[in-house]
Protein backbone atom coordinates (compact mmCIF):
# COMPACT_ATOMS: atom_id res chain seq x y z
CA UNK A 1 6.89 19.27 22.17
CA UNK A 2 7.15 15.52 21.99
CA UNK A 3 10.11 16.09 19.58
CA UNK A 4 11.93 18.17 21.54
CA UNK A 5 11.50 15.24 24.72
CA UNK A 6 12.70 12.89 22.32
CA UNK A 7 15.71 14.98 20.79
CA UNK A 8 16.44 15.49 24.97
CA UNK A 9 15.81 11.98 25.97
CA UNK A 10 18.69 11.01 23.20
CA UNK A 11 20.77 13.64 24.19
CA UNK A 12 20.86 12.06 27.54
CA UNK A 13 21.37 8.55 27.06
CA UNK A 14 24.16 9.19 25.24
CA UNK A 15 25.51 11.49 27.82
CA UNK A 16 24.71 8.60 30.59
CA UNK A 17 26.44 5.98 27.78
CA UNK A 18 29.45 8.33 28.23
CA UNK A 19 30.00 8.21 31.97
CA UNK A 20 29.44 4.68 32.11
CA UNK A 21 25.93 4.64 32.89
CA UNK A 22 23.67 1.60 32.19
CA UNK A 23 21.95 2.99 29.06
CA UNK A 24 18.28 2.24 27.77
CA UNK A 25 17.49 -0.60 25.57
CA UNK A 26 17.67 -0.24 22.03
CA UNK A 27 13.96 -0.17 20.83
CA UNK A 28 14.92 -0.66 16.91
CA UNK A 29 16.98 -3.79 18.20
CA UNK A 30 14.47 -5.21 20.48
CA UNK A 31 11.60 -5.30 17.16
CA UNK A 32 14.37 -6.82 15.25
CA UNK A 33 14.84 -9.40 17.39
CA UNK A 34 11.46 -10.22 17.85
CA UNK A 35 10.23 -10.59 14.35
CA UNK A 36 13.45 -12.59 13.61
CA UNK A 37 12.31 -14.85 16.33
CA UNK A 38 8.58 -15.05 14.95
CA UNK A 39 10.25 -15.75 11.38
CA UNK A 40 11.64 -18.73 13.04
CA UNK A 41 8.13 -19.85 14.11
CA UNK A 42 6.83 -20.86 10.94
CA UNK A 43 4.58 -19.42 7.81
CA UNK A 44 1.25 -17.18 9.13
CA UNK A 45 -1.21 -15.62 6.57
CA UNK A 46 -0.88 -11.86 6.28
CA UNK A 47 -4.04 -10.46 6.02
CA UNK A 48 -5.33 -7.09 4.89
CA UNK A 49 -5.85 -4.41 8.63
CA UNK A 50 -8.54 -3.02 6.81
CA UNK A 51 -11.78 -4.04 4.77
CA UNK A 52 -11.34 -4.45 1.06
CA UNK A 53 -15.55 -3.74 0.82
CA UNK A 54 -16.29 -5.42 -2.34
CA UNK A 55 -13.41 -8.04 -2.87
CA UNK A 56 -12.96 -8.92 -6.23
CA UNK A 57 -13.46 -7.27 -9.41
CA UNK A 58 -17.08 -8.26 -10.87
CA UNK A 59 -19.41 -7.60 -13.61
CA UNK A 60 -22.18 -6.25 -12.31
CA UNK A 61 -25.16 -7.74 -14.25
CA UNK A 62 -23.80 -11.02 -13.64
CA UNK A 63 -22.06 -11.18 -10.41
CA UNK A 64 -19.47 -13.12 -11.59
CA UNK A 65 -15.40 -12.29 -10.53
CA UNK A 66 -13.09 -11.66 -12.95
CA UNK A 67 -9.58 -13.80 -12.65
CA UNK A 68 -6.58 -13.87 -13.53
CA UNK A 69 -4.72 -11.18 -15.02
CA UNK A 70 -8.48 -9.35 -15.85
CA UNK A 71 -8.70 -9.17 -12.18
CA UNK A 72 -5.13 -7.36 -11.29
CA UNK A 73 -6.18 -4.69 -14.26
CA UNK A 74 -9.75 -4.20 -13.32
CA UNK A 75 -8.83 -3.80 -9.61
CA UNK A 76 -6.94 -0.71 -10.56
CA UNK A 77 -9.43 0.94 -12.67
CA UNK A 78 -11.90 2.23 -10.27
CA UNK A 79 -12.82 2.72 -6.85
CA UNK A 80 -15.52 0.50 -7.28
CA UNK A 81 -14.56 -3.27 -8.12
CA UNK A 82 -18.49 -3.64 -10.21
CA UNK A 83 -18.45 -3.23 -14.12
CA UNK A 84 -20.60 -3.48 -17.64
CA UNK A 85 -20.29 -3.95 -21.13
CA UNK A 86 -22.09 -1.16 -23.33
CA UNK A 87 -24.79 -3.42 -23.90
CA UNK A 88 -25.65 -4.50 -20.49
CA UNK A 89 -25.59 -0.90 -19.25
CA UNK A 90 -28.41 -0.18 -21.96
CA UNK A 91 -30.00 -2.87 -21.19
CA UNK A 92 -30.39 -1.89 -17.65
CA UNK A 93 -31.62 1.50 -18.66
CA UNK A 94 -28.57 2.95 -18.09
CA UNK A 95 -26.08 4.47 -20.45
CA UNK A 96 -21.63 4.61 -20.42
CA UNK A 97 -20.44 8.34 -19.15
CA UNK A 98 -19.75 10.42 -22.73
CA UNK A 99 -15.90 10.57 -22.25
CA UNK A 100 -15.51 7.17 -20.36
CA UNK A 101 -12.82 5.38 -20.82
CA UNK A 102 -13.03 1.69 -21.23
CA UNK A 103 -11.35 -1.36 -19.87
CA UNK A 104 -10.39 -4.16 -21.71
CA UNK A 105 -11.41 -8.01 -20.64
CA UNK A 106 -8.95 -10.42 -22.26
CA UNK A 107 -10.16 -14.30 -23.09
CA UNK A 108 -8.54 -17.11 -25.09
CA UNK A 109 -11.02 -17.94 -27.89
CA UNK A 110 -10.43 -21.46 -30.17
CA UNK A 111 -10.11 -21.17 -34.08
CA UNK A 112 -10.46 -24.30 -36.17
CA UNK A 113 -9.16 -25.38 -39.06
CA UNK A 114 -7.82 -28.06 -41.52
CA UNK A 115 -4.36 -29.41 -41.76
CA UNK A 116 -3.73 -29.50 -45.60
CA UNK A 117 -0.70 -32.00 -44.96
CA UNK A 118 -2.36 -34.60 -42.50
CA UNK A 119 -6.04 -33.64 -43.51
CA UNK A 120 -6.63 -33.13 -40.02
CA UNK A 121 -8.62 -30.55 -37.32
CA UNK A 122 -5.93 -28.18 -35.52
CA UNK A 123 -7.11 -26.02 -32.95
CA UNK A 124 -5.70 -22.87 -32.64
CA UNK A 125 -6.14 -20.74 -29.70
CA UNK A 126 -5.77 -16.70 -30.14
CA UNK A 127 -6.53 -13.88 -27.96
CA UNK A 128 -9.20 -11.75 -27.70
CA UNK A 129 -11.23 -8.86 -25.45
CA UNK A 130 -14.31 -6.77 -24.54
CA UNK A 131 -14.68 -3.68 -23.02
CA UNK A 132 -16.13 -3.16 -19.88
CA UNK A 133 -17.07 0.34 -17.93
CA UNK A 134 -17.02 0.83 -14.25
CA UNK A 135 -20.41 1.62 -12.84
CA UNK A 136 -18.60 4.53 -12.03
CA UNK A 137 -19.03 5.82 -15.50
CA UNK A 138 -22.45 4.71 -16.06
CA UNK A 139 -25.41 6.75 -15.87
CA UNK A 140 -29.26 6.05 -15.50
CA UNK A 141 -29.12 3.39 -13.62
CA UNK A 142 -29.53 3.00 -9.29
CA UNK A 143 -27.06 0.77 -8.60
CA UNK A 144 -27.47 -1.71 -5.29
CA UNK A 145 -24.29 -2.09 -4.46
CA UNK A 146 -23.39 -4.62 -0.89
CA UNK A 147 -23.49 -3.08 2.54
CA UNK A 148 -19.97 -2.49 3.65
CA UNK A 149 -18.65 -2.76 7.35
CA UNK A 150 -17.43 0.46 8.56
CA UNK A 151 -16.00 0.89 11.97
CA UNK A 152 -15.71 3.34 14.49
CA UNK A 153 -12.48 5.03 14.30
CA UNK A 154 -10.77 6.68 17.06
CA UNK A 155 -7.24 8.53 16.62
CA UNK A 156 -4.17 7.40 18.60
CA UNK A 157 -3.29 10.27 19.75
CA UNK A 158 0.93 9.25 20.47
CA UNK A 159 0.67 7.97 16.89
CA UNK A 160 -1.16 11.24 15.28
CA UNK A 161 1.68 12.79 16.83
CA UNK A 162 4.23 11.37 15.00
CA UNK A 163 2.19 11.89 11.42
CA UNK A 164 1.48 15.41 12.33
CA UNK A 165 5.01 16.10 13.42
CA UNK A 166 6.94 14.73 10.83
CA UNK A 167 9.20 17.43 8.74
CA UNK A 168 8.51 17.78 4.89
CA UNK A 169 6.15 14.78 4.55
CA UNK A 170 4.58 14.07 1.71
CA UNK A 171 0.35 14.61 1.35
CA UNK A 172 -1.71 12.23 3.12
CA UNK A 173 -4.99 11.45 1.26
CA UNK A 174 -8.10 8.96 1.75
CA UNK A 175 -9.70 8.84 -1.83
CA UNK A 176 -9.22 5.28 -2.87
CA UNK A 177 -9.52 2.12 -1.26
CA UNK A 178 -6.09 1.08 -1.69
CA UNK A 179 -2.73 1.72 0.40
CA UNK A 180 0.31 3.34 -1.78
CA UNK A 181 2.76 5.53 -1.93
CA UNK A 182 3.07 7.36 -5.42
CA UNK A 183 6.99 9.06 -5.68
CA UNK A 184 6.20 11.07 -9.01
CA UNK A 185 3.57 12.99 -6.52
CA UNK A 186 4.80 12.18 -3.69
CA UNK A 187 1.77 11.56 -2.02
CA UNK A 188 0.51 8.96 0.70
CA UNK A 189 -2.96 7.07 -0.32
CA UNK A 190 -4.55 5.48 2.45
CA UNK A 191 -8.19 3.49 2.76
CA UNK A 192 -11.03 5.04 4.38
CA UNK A 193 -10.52 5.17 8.58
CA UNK A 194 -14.10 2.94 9.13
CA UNK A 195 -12.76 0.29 6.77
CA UNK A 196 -9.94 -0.77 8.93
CA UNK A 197 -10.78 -3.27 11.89
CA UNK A 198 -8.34 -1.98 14.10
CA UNK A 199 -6.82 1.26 14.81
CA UNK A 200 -3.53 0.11 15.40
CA UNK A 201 -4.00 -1.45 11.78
CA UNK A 202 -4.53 1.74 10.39
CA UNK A 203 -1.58 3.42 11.52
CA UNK A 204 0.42 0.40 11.08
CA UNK A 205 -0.38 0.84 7.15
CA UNK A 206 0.11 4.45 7.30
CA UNK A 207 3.58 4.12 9.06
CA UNK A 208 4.63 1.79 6.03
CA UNK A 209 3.45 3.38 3.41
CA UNK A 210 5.75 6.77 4.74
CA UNK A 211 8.39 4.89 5.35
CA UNK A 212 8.10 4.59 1.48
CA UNK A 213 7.88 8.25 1.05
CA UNK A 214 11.61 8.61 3.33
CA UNK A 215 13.00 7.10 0.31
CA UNK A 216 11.57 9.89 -2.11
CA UNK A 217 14.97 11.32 -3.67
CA UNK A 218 14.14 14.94 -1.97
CA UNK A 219 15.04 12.79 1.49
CA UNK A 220 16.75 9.74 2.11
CA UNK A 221 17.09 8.85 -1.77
CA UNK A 222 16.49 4.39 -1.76
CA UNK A 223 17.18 3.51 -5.24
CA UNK A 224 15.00 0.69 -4.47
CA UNK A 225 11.75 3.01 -4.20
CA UNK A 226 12.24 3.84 -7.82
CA UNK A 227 14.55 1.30 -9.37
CA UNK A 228 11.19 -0.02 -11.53
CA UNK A 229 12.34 -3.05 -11.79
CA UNK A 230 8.90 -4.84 -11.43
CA UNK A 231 7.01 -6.35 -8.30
CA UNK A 232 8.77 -9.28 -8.63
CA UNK A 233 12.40 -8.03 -8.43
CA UNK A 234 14.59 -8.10 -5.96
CA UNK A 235 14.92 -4.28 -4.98
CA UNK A 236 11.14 -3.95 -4.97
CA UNK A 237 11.34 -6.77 -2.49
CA UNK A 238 13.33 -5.13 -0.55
CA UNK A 239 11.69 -1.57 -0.14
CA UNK A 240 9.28 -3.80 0.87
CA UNK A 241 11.15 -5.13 3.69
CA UNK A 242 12.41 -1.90 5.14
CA UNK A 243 9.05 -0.13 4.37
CA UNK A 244 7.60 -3.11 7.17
CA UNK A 245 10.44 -3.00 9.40
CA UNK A 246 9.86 0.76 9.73
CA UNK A 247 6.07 0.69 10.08
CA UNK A 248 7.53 -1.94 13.16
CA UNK A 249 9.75 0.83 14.80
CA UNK A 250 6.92 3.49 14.46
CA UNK A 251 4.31 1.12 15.97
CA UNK A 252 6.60 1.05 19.14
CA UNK A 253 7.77 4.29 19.11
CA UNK A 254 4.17 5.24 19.30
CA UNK A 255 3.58 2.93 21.72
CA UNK A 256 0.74 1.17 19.88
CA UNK A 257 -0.14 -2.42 21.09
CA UNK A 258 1.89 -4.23 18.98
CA UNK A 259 0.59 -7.93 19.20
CA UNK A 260 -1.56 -7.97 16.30
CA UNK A 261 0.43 -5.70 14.17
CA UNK A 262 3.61 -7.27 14.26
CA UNK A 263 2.09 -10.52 13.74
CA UNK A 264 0.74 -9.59 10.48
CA UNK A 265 4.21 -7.81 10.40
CA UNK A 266 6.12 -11.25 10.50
CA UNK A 267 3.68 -12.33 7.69
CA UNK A 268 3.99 -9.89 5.29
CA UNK A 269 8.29 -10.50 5.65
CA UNK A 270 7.64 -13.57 5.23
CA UNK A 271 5.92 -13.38 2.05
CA UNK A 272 8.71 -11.30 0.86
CA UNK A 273 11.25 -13.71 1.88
CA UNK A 274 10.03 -16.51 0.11
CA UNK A 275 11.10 -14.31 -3.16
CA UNK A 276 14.25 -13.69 -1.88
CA UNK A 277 14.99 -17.81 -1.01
CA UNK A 278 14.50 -16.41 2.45
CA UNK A 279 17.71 -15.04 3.25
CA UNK A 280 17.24 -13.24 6.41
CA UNK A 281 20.50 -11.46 6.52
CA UNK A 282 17.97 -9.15 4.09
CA UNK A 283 15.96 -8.47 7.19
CA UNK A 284 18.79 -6.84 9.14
CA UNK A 285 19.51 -5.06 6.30
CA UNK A 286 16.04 -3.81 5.39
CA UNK A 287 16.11 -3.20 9.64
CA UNK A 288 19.25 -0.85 9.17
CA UNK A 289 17.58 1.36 6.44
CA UNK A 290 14.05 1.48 8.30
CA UNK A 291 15.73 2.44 11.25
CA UNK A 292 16.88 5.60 9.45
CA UNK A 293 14.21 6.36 7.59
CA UNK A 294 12.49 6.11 11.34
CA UNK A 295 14.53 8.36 12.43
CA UNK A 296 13.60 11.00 10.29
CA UNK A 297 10.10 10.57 10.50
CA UNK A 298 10.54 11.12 14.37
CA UNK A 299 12.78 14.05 14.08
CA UNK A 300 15.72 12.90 15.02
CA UNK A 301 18.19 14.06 12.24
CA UNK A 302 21.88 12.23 11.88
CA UNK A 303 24.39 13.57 13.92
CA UNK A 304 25.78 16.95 12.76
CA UNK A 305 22.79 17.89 11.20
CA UNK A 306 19.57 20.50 12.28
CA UNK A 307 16.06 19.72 11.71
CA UNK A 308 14.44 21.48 9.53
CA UNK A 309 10.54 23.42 10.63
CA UNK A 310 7.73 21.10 10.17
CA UNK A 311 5.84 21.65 7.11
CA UNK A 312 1.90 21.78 7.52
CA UNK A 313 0.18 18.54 6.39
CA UNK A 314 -2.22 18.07 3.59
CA UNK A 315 -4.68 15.71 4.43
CA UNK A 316 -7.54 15.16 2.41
CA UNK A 317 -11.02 12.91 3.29
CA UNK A 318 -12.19 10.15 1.55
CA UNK A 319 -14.18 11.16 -1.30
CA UNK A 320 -16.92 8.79 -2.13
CA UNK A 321 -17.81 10.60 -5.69
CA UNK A 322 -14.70 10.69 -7.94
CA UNK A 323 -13.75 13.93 -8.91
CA UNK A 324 -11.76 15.03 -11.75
CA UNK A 325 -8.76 15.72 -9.55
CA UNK A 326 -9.05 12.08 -7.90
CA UNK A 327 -8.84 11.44 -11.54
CA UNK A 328 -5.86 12.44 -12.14
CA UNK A 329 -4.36 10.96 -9.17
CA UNK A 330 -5.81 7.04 -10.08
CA UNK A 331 -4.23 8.07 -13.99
CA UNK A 332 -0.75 8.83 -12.36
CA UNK A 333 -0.99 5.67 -9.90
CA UNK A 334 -2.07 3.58 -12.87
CA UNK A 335 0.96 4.95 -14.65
CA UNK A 336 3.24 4.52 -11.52
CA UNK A 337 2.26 0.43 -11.71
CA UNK A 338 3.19 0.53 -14.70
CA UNK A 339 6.07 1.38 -15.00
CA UNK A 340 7.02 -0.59 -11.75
């Protein structure tokens, strides 16, 4: 039903654009506009919509946070962020998961020796690692893990609308606490409702991460979705881009209040800008492909062509327990960052 108003309500403005008529403003224009202006007003933090519940990485026993690259790799290697060596899981009273797989924690370690020629000390530094477990994998032991703010969640209904009336989107899932969109199973990942503060925050996330999916080569076919040219190139900057310019247009269409979400909007361009030497031509570009990809979220198909019959949705819960099908999924995400 609501496509069919919005199919009608195009239909007419451009019928009223062709006898002259005064015709509506253009919505995708008027968010352009307005986040080009906030650009103008200087740098703001982006910060995560929803709760990250245990922050960084840690070991367990310890409590301390891993850094540096240990705590990019461990933050993708379970859905809990708390791990142990072998020994500190047996110490514990515990024991590692037969079939776990281990992570590896890299550290510089010093070797010293004698310099034949100046009869000197040289110290030489080399890598090494350890393996750590997430708790995940360990068994035996009853782990206290933090309390972790949940809140209550309420579906929008104008924006449910839009999800559940998209045609041929991709699975919409809630079993890690992560946002992504995977292409090679075409699937939608989304953190648990209660962990977002805000509604509109949650469908602000899920609106960008399926603006990804419009780029899938079964739809609108972005080279910059797959180009895998790393997270610091420039195409993967600018999927970005258009995937936050189109969570913008959906967040209006929907008729969300947009204060706070295109305010973290503006700061998660930004960030991407500063990569790009902040050329913001980018942003009318990134605008121009979001709009489209908007477009066929909402229905409305390019001129010439029919819409296709909606496809039912897959949408699966947040599992707290990880199965061996969520599994699979965190291997082929893992592999998906990988290669990117």
């Amino acid at each position: 039903m609501k496509k069919a108003r919005k199919t009608s309500t195009c239909k007419t403005a451009t019928r009223q654009a062709a006898k002259g008529a005064p015709s509506r403003p253009d919505v995708y224009q008027m968010v352009t506009d307005r986040i080009m202006a906030a650009l103008e007003g200087g740098v703001i933090p982006w910060r995560k919509p929803w709760n990250a519940v245990y922050g960084l990485p840690r070991n367990y026993a310890t409590g301390a946070a891993y850094s540096g690259i240990n705590a990019f790799l461990l933050h993708f290697s379970g859905a809990l962020p708390f791990f142990l060596t072998f020994k500190q899981a047996l110490a514990l009273g515990g024991n590692v998961r037969k079939g776990a797989k281990g992570h590896p924690v890299v550290y510089y370690n010093v070797s010293v020796r004698e310099n034949e020629q100046t009869v000197k000390e040289e110290k030489m530094p080399f890598l090494k690692y350890y393996t750590v477990f997430s708790v995940e994998d360990i068994e035996g032991i009853e782990f206290d893990l933090p309390a972790v703010e949940r809140h209550a969640h309420t579906p929008i209904e104008a924006a449910e609308a839009i999800v559940s009336g998209w045609q041929e989107r991709p699975a919409i899932e809630h079993r890690h606490q992560r946002a992504y969109y995977s292409p090679a199973l075409d699937l939608v990942n989304m953190p648990e409702r209660a962990t977002f503060t805000t509604g509109e925050g949650y469908y602000a996330t899920l609106f960008h991460e399926l603006t990804h999916s419009t780029g899938h080569a079964s739809r609108l076919d972005r080279p910059d979705l797959t180009a895998g040219e790393g997270k610091l190139s420039a195409s993967y900057a600018r999927e970005e881009l258009t995937a936050e310019m189109g969570a913008s247009f959906l967040c209006a269409a929907s008729g969300l209040n947009t204060e706070q979400t295109e305010t973290n909007a503006v700061a998660y361009i930004q960030s991407w800008l500063e990569r790009l030497k902040n050329d913001k031509k980018l942003v009318l570009q990134a605008g121009s492909k979001a709009q489209r990809a908007a477009k066929l979220i909402l229905g409305m198909p390019e001129e010439g062509e029919t819409a296709p019959a909606p496809a039912p949705a897959r949408v699966l819960e947040f599992a707290n327990e990880e199965d061996e099908v969520s599994r699979q999924y965190r291997e082929a995400e893992l592999s998906w960052l990988a290669a990117a």
